[in-house]
Protein backbone atom coordinates (compact mmCIF):
# COMPACT_ATOMS: atom_id res chain seq x y z
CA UNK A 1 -18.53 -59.91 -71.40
CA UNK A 2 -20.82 -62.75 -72.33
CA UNK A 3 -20.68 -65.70 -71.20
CA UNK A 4 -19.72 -69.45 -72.88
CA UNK A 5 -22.87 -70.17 -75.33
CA UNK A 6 -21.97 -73.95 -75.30
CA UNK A 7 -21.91 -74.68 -71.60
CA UNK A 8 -25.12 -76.09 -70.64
CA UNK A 9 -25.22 -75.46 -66.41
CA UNK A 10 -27.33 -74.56 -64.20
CA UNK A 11 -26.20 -73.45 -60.71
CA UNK A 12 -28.59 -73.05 -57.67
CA UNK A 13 -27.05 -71.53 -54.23
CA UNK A 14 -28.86 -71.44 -51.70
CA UNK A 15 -27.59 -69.01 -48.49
CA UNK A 16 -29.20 -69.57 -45.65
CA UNK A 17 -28.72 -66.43 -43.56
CA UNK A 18 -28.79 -66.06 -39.96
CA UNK A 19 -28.78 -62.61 -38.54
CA UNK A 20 -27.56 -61.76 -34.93
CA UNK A 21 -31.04 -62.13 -33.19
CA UNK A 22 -31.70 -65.46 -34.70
CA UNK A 23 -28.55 -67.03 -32.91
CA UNK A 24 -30.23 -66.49 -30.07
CA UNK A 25 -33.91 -67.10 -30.91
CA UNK A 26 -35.47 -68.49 -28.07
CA UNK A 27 -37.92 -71.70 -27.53
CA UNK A 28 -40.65 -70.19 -26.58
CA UNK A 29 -44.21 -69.63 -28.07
CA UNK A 30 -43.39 -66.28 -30.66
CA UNK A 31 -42.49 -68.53 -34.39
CA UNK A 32 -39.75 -67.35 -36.12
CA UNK A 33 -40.44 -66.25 -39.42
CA UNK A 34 -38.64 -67.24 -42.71
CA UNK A 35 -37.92 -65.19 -45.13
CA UNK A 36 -36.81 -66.24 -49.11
CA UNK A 37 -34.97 -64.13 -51.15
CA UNK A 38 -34.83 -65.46 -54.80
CA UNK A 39 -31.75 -63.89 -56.85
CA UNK A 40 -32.44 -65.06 -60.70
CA UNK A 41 -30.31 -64.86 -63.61
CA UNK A 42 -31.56 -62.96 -66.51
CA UNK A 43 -28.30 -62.86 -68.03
CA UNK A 44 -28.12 -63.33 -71.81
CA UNK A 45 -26.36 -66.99 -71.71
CA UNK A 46 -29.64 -67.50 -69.74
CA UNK A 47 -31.10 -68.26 -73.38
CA UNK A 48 -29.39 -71.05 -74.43
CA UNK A 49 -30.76 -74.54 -75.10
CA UNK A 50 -30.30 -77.73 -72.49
CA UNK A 51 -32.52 -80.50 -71.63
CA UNK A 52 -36.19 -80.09 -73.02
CA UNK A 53 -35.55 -75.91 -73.93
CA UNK A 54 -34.11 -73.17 -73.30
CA UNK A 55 -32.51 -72.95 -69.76
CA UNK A 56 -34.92 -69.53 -68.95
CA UNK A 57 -37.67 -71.09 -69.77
CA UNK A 58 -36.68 -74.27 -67.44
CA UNK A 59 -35.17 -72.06 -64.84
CA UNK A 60 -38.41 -69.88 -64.54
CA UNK A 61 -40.98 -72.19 -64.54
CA UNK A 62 -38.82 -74.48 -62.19
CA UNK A 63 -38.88 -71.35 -59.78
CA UNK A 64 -42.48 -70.57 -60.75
CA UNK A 65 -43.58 -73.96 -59.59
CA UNK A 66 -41.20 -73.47 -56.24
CA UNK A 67 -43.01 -70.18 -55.46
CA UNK A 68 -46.65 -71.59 -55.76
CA UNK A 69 -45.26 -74.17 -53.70
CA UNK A 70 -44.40 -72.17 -50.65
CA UNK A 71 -46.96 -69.29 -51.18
CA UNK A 72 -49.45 -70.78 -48.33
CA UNK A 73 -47.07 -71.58 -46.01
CA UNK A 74 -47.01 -69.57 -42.77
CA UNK A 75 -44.54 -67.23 -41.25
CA UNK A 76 -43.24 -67.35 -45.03
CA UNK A 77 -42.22 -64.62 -47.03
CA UNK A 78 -40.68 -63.93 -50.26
CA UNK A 79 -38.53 -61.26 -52.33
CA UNK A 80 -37.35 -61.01 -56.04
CA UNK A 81 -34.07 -59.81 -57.16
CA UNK A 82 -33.10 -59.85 -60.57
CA UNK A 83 -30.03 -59.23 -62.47
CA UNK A 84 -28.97 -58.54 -66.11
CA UNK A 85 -32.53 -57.71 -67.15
CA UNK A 86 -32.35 -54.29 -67.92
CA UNK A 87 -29.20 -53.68 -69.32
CA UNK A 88 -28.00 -55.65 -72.79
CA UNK A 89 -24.44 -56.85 -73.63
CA UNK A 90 -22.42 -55.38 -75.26
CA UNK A 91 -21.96 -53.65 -72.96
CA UNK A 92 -21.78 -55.13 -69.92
CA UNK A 93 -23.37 -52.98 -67.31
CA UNK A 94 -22.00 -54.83 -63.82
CA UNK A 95 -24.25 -52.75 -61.62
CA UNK A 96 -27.26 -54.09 -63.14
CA UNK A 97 -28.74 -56.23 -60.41
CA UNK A 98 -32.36 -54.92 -58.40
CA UNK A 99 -34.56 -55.76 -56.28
CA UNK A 100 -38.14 -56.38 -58.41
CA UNK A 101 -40.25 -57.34 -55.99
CA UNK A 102 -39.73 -56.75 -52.19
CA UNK A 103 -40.62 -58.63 -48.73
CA UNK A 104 -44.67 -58.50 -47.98
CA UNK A 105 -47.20 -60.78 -47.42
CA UNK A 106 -49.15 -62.42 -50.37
CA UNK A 107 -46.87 -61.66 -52.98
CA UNK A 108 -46.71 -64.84 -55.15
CA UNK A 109 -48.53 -63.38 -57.94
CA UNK A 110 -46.07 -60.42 -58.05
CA UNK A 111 -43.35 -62.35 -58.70
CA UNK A 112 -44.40 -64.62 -60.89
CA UNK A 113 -45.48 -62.10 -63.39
CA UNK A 114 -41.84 -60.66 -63.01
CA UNK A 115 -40.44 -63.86 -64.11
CA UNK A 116 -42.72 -64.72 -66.76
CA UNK A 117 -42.40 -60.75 -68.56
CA UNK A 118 -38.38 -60.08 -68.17
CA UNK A 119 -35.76 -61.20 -71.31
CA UNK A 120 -32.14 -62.55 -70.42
CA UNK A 121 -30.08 -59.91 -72.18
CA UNK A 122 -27.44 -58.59 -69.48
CA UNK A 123 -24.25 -60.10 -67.65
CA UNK A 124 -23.12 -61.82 -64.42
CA UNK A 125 -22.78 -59.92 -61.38
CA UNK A 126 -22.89 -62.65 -58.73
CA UNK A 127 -20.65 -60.59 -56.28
CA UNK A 128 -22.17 -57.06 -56.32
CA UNK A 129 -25.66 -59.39 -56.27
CA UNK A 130 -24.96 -61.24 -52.99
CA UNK A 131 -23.69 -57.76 -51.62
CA UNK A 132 -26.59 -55.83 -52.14
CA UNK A 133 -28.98 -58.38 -51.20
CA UNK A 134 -27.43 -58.36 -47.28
CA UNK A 135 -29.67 -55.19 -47.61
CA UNK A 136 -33.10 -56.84 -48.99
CA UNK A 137 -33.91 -58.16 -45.84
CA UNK A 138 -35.46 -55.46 -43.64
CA UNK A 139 -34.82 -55.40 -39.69
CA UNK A 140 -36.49 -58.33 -38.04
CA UNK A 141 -35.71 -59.09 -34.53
CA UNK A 142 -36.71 -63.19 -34.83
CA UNK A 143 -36.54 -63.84 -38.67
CA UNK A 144 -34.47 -66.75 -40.20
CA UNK A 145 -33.59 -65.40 -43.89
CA UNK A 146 -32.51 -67.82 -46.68
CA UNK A 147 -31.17 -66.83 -50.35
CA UNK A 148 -31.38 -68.67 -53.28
CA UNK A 149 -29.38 -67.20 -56.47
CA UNK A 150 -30.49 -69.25 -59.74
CA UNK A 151 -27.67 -68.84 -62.42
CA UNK A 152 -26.18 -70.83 -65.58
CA UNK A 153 -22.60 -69.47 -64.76
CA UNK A 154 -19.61 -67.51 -62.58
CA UNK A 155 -19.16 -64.30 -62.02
CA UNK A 156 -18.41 -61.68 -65.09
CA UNK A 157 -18.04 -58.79 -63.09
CA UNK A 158 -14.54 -59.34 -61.78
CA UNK A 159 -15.68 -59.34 -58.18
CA UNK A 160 -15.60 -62.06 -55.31
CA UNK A 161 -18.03 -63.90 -54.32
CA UNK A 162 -16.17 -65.50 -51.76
CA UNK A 163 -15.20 -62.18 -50.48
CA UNK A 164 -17.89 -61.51 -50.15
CA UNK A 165 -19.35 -64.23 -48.15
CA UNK A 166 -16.67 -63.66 -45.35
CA UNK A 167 -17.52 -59.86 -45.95
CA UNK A 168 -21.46 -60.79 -44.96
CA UNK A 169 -19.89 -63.09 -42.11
CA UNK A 170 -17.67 -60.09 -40.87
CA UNK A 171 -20.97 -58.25 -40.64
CA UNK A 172 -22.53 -61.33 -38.41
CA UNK A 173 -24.49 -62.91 -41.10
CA UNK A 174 -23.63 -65.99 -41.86
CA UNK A 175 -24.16 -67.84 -45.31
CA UNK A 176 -24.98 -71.84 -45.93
CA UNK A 177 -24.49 -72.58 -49.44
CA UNK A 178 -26.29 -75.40 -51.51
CA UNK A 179 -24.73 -75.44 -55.24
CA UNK A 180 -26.95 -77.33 -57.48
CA UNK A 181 -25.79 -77.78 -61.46
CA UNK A 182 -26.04 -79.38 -64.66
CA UNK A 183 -22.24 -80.53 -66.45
CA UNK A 184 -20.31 -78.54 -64.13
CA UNK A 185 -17.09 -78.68 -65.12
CA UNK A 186 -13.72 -78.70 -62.93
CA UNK A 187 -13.11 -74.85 -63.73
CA UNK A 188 -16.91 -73.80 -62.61
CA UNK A 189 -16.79 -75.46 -59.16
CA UNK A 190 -13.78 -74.00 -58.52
CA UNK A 191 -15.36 -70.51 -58.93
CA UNK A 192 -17.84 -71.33 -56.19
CA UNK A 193 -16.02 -74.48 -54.14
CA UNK A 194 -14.91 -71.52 -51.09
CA UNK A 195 -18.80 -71.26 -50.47
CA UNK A 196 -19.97 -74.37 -50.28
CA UNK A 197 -21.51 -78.28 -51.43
CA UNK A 198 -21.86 -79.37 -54.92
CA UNK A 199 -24.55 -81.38 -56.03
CA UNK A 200 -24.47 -82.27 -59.50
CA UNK A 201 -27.61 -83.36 -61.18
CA UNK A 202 -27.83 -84.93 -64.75
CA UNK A 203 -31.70 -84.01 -65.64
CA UNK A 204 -34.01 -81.81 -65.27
CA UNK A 205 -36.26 -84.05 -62.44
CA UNK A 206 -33.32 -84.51 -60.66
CA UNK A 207 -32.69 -80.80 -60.91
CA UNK A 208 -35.72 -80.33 -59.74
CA UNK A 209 -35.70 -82.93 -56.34
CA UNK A 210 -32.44 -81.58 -55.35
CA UNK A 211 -33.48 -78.26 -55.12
CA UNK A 212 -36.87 -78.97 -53.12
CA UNK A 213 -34.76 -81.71 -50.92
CA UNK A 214 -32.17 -78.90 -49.97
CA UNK A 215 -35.03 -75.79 -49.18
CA UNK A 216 -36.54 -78.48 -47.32
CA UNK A 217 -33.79 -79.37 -45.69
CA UNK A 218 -33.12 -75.29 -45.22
CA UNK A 219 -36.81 -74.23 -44.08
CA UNK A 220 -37.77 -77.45 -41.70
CA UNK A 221 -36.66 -79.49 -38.61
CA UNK A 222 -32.90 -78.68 -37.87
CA UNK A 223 -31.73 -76.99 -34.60
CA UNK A 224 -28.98 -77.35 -32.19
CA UNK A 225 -28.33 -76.39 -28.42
CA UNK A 226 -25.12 -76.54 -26.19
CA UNK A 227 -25.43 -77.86 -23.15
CA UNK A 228 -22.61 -76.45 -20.89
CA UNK A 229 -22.02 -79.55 -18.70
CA UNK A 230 -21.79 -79.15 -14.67
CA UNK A 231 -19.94 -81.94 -12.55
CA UNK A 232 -22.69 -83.71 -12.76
CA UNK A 233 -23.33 -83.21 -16.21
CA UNK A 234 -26.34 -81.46 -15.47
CA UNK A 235 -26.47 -78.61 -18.00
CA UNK A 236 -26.71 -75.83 -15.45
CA UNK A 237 -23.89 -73.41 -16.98
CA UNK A 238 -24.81 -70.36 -18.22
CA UNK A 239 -24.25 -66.87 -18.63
CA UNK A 240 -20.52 -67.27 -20.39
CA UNK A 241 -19.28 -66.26 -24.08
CA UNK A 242 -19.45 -68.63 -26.89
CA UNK A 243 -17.51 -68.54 -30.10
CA UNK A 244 -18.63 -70.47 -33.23
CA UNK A 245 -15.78 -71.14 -35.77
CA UNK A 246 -15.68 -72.59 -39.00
CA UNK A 247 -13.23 -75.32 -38.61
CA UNK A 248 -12.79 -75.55 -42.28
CA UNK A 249 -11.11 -72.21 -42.77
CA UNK A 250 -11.05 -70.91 -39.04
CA UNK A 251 -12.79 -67.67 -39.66
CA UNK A 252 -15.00 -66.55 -37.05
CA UNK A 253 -18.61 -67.88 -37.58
CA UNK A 254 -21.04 -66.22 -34.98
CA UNK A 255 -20.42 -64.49 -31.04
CA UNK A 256 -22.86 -64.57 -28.31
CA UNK A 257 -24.03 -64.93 -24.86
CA UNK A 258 -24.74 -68.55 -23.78
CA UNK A 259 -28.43 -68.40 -22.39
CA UNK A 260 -30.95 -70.68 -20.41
CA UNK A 261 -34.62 -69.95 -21.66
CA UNK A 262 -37.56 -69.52 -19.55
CA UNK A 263 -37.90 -73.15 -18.38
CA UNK A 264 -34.51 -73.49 -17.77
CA UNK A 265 -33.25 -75.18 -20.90
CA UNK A 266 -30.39 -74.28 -23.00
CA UNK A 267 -31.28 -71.74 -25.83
CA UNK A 268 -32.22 -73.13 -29.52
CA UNK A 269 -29.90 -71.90 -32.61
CA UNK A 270 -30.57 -72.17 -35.73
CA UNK A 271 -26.84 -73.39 -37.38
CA UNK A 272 -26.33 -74.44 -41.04
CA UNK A 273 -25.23 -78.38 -41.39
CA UNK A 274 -22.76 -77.35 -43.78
CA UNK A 275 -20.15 -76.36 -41.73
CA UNK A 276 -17.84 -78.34 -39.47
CA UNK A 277 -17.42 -75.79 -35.97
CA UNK A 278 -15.07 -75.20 -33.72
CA UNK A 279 -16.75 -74.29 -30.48
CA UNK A 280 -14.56 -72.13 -27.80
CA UNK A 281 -16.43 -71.77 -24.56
CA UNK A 282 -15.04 -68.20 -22.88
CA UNK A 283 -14.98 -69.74 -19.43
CA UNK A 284 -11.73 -68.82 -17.24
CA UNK A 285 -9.73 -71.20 -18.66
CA UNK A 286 -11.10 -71.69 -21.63
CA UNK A 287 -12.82 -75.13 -23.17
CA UNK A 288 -13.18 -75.99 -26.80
CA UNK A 289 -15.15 -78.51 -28.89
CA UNK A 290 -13.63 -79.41 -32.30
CA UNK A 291 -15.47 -81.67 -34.95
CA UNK A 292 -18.75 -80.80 -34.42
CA UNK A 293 -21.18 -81.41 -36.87
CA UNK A 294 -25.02 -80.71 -36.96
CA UNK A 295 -27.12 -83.64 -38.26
CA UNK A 296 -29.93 -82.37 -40.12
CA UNK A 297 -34.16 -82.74 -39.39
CA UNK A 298 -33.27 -83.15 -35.78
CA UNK A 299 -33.02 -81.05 -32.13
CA UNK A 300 -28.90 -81.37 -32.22
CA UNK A 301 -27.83 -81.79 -28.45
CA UNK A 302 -23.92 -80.38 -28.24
CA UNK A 303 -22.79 -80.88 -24.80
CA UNK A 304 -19.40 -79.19 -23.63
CA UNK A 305 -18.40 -79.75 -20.13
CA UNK A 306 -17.68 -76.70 -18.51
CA UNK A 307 -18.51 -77.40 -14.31
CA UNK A 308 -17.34 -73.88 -12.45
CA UNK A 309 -17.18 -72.49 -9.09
CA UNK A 310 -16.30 -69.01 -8.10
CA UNK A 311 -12.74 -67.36 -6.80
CA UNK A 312 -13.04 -64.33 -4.13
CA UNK A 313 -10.49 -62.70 -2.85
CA UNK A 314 -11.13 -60.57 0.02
CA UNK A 315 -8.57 -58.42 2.58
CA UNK A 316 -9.63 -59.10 6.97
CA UNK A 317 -12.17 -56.92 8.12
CA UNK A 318 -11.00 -53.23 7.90
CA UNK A 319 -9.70 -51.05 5.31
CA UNK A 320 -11.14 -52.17 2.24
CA UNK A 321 -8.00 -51.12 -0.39
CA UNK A 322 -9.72 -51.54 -4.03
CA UNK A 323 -7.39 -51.63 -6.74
CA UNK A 324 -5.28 -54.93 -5.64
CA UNK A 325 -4.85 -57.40 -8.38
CA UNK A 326 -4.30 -61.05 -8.54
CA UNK A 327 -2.80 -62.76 -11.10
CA UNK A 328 -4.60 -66.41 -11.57
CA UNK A 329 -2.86 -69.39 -13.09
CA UNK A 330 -3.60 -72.98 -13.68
CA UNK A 331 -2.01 -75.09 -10.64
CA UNK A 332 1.51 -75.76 -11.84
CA UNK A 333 1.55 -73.40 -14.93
CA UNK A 334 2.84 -69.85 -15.48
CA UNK A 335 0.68 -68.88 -18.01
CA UNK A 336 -1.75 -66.38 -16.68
CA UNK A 337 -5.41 -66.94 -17.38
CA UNK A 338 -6.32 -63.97 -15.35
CA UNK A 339 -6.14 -60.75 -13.85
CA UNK A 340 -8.23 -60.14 -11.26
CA UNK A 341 -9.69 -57.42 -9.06
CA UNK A 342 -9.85 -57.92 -4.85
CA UNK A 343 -13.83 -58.54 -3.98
CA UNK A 344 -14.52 -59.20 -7.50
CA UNK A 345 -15.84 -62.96 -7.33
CA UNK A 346 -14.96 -64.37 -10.90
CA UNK A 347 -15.87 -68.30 -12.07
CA UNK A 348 -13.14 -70.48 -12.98
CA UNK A 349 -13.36 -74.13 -14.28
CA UNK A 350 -13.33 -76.30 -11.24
CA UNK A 351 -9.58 -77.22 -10.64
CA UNK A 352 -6.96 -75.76 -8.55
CA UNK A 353 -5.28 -72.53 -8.91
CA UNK A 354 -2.33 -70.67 -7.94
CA UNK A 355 -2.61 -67.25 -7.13
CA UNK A 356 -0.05 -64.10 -7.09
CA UNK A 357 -1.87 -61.10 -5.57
CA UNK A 358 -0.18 -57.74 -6.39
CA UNK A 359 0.22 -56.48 -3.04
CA UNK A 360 3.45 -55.09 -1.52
CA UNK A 361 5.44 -57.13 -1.40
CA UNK A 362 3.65 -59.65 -3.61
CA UNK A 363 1.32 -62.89 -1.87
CA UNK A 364 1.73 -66.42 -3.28
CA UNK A 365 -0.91 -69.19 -2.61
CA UNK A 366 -0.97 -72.09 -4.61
CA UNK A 367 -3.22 -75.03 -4.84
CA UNK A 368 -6.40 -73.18 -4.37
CA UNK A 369 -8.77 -75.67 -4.73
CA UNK A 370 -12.21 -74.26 -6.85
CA UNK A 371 -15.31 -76.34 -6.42
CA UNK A 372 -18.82 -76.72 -8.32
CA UNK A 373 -21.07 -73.78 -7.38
CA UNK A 374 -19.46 -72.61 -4.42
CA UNK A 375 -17.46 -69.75 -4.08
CA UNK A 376 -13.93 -70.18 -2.59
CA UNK A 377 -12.97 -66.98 -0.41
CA UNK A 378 -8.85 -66.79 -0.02
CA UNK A 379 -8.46 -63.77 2.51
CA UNK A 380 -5.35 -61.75 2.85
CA UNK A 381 -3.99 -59.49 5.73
CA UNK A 382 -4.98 -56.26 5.40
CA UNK A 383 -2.37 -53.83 5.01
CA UNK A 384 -0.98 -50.91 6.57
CA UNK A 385 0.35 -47.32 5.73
CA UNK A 386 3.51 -46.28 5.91
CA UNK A 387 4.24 -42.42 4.91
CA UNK A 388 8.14 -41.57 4.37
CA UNK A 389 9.58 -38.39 4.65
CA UNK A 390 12.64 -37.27 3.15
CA UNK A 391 14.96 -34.49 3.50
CA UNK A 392 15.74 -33.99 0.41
CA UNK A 393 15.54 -35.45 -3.32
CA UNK A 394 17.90 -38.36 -3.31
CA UNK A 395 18.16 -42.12 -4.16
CA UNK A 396 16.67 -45.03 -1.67
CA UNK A 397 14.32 -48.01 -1.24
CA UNK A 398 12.06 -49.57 0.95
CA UNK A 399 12.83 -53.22 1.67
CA UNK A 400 11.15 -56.01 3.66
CA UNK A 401 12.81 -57.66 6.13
CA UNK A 402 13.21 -61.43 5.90
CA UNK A 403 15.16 -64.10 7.82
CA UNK A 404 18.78 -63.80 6.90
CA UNK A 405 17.92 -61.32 4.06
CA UNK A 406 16.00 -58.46 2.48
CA UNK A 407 13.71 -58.21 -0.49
CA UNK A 408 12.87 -54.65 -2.16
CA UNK A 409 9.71 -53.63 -2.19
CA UNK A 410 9.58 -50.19 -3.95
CA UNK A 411 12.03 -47.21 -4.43
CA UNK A 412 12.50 -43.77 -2.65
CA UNK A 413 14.05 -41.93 -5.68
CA UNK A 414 13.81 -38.24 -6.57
CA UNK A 415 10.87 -38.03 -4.20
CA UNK A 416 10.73 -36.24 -0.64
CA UNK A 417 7.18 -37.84 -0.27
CA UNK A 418 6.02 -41.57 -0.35
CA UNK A 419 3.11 -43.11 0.86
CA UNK A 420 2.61 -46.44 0.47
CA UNK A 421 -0.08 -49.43 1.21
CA UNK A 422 2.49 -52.91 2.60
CA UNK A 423 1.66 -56.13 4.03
CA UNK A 424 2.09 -56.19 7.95
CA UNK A 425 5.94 -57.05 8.66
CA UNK A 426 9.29 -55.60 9.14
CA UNK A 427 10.62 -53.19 6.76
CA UNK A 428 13.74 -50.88 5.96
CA UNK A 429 13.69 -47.69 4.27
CA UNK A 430 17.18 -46.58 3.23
CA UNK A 431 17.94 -43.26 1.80
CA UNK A 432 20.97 -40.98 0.68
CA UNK A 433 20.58 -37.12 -0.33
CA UNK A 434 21.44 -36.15 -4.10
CA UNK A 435 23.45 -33.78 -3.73
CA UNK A 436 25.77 -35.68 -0.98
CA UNK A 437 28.89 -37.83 -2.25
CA UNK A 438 29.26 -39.61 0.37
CA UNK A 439 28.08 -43.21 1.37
CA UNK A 440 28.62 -42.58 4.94
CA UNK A 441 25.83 -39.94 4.35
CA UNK A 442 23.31 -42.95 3.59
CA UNK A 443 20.12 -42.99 6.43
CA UNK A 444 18.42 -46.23 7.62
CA UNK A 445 15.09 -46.91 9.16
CA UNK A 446 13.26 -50.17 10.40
CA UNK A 447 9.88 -49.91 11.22
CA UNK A 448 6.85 -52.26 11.55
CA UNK A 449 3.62 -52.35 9.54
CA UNK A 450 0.46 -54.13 11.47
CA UNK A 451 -2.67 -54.26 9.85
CA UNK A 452 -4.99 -51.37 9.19
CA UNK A 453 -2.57 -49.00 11.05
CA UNK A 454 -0.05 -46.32 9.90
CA UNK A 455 3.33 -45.48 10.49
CA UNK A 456 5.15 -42.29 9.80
CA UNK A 457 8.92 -42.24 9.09
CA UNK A 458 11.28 -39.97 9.07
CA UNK A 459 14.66 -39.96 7.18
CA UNK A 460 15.80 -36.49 7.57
């Protein structure tokens, strides 16, 4: 399908891509390296007139220009995809998009003679463009990897392109979008407004500053860090979980590890300005940061305060009985912010807790007070074994004895067997036979647990 004839646009994106490594790139003395990938239209609408000429021959030598511009800069590299060169319309041939002239060093000249030798003559695939170019980059472990796609138009191919920017985001690379036209009208920016910022530019010099203002902008002199913030709002936490959101939309932006570097300071990540984040901090409970926005061609300083101090629960010297669980909740609060395992020490936000340890019968403690880089120990009793024999298959329970009542603890049904860990105290098995129909038939037996001891009983 061609495209309008009459519509004289021009639309520069511009992805910056940041791949899993580079979200945790590191200050230290290895230079990340930054790799271009130019995706350029060679369409057939591609030849008709705006400005001084036809919008190829602006769009090229525009690009040519950008290209001698950047070739001496280190740690720089640069790729060529094409699409709609090979293939004319009618008809349209949507899987015509390549990639002419790879990643490698010193490869200015390559693509320039690309540009100046291919004829617009094919159609739009923007989508199936920006999906196979997620592939163009090869593995780097410390790369930062930027796209710019240089079209006159949307997408002819019936796919997505904002599908497939949450597609690449699903995959953990992340796009920043600069859209840069000429006369864009309401029905064009609506084709590309899910990706990113307009900028709308009336000439071809402004055409031409926008587009070197927002690779500069893309290449130089923005970074961020979070600084997890101790009591003292010392930025000494580390070691924790952080999710990046895009507030915008709330799709999931980037995972990872929260890391000091070799001297101690929080890590540097390289974060597109264009989006406004959500930050969720995975401590125990958990802290977020809404509104935050990164201020480009400066160090961005995000500080989150997150002071914590560390929760043990151990048993009195003894028997160590693994498998005990503890159920942690804010002071005051039922909902439970975690499970935890006996002599497991776990960091909490500094506050006060309430705890409900899984034993038999069950331990409450509340108001357990968690302070900055200590670790609170809350020891229990340790408990004792009581093994119950039965006659017989029947129906029973074990209870605990308590001041004017009983609580139950655990049952005794269809078992002759039971062996059980409880909490030192006074208990009461009570037991009738299956088979027996009468009440009168019913056995009962007190007995004591103490700590780190056991106790056999005997209902038959």
């Amino acid at each position: 399908m061609k495209k309008t004839q009459n519509k004289l646009s021009i639309l520069i994106l511009i992805y910056l891509f940041l791949l899993n490594t580079d979200i945790n790139a590191q200050v230290k003395e290895d230079v990340i390296k930054t790799r271009i990938l130019f995706i350029f239209d060679e369409s057939y609408s591609m030849q008709g007139l705006w400005q001084s000429g036809r919008k190829i021959d602006i769009a090229k030598n525009l690009l040519i220009k950008m290209v001698d511009s950047l070739k001496n800069i280190e740690n720089l590299e640069m790729a060529l995809r094409m699409y709609g060169n090979r293939s004319k319309v009618p008809p349209q041939d949507c899987n015509d998009t390549h990639l002419e002239v790879p990643f490698r060093k010193n490869n200015a000249e390559q693509i320039k003679l690309k540009l100046k030798t291919t004829v617009p003559k094919g159609t739009t695939p923007i989508a199936q463009s920006l999906e196979e170019a997620g592939d163009d980059f090869p593995p780097c472990s410390n790369c930062k990897n930027i796209i710019i796609l240089i079209t006159d138009g949307k997408e002819e191919c019936k796919g997505d392109p904002c599908k497939i920017a949450i597609m690449l985001q699903n995959k953990g690379i992340t796009i920043r979008p600069f859209i840069i036209g000429i006369g864009l009208d309401v029905e064009f920016k609506k084709a590309f407004e899910c990706i990113g910022d307009f900028y709308n530019a009336t000439n071809e010099k402004q055409f031409s500053n926008i587009m070197k203002k927002v690779v500069k902008k893309s290449l130089y002199g923005t970074s961020a860090e979070i600084d997890l913030l101790d009591i003292y709002d010392k930025p000494s936490e580390t070691n924790v979980n952080i999710t990046l959101f895009n507030q915008k939309n709330n799709t999931l932006f980037k995972n990872f590890i929260h890391t000091l570097n070799y001297k101690g300071n929080p890590d540097t990540l390289v974060l597109p300005s264009s989006i406004t984040y959500k930050i969720k901090v995975h401590t125990i409970p958990p802290v977020t940061k809404e509104n935050v926005k990164i201020k480009e061609g400066i160090h961005n300083k995000i500080k989150i305060k997150t002071p914590q101090g560390k929760l043990n629960i151990i048993q009195e010297n003894g028997l160590e009985l693994k498998g005990t669980k503890c159920i942690v909740r804010k002071h005051g609060s039922m909902k439970t912010l975690n499970v935890q395992e006996l002599f497991e020490p776990v960091k909490y936000i500094v506050g006060e807790y309430d705890l409900e340890i899984l034993s038999k019968p069950r331990i409450y403690i509340n108001k357990v007070k968690i302070n900055q880089s200590k670790t609170t120990s809350v020891k229990i009793k340790q408990p004792g074994l009581a093994n119950i024999y039965l006659p017989s298959k029947g129906y029973g329970g074990i209870y605990k004895a308590e001041k004017n009542d009983i609580k139950y603890i655990d049952d005794l049904n269809q078992i002759t067997l039971k062996s059980i860990y409880l909490q030192p105290g006074h208990y009461i098995a009570v037991y009738r036979p299956a088979g027996i129909k009468m009440t009168s038939m019913s056995k009962e037996r007190h007995f004591i647990i103490k700590s780190g001891h056991s106790v056999n009983i005997s209902l038959r």
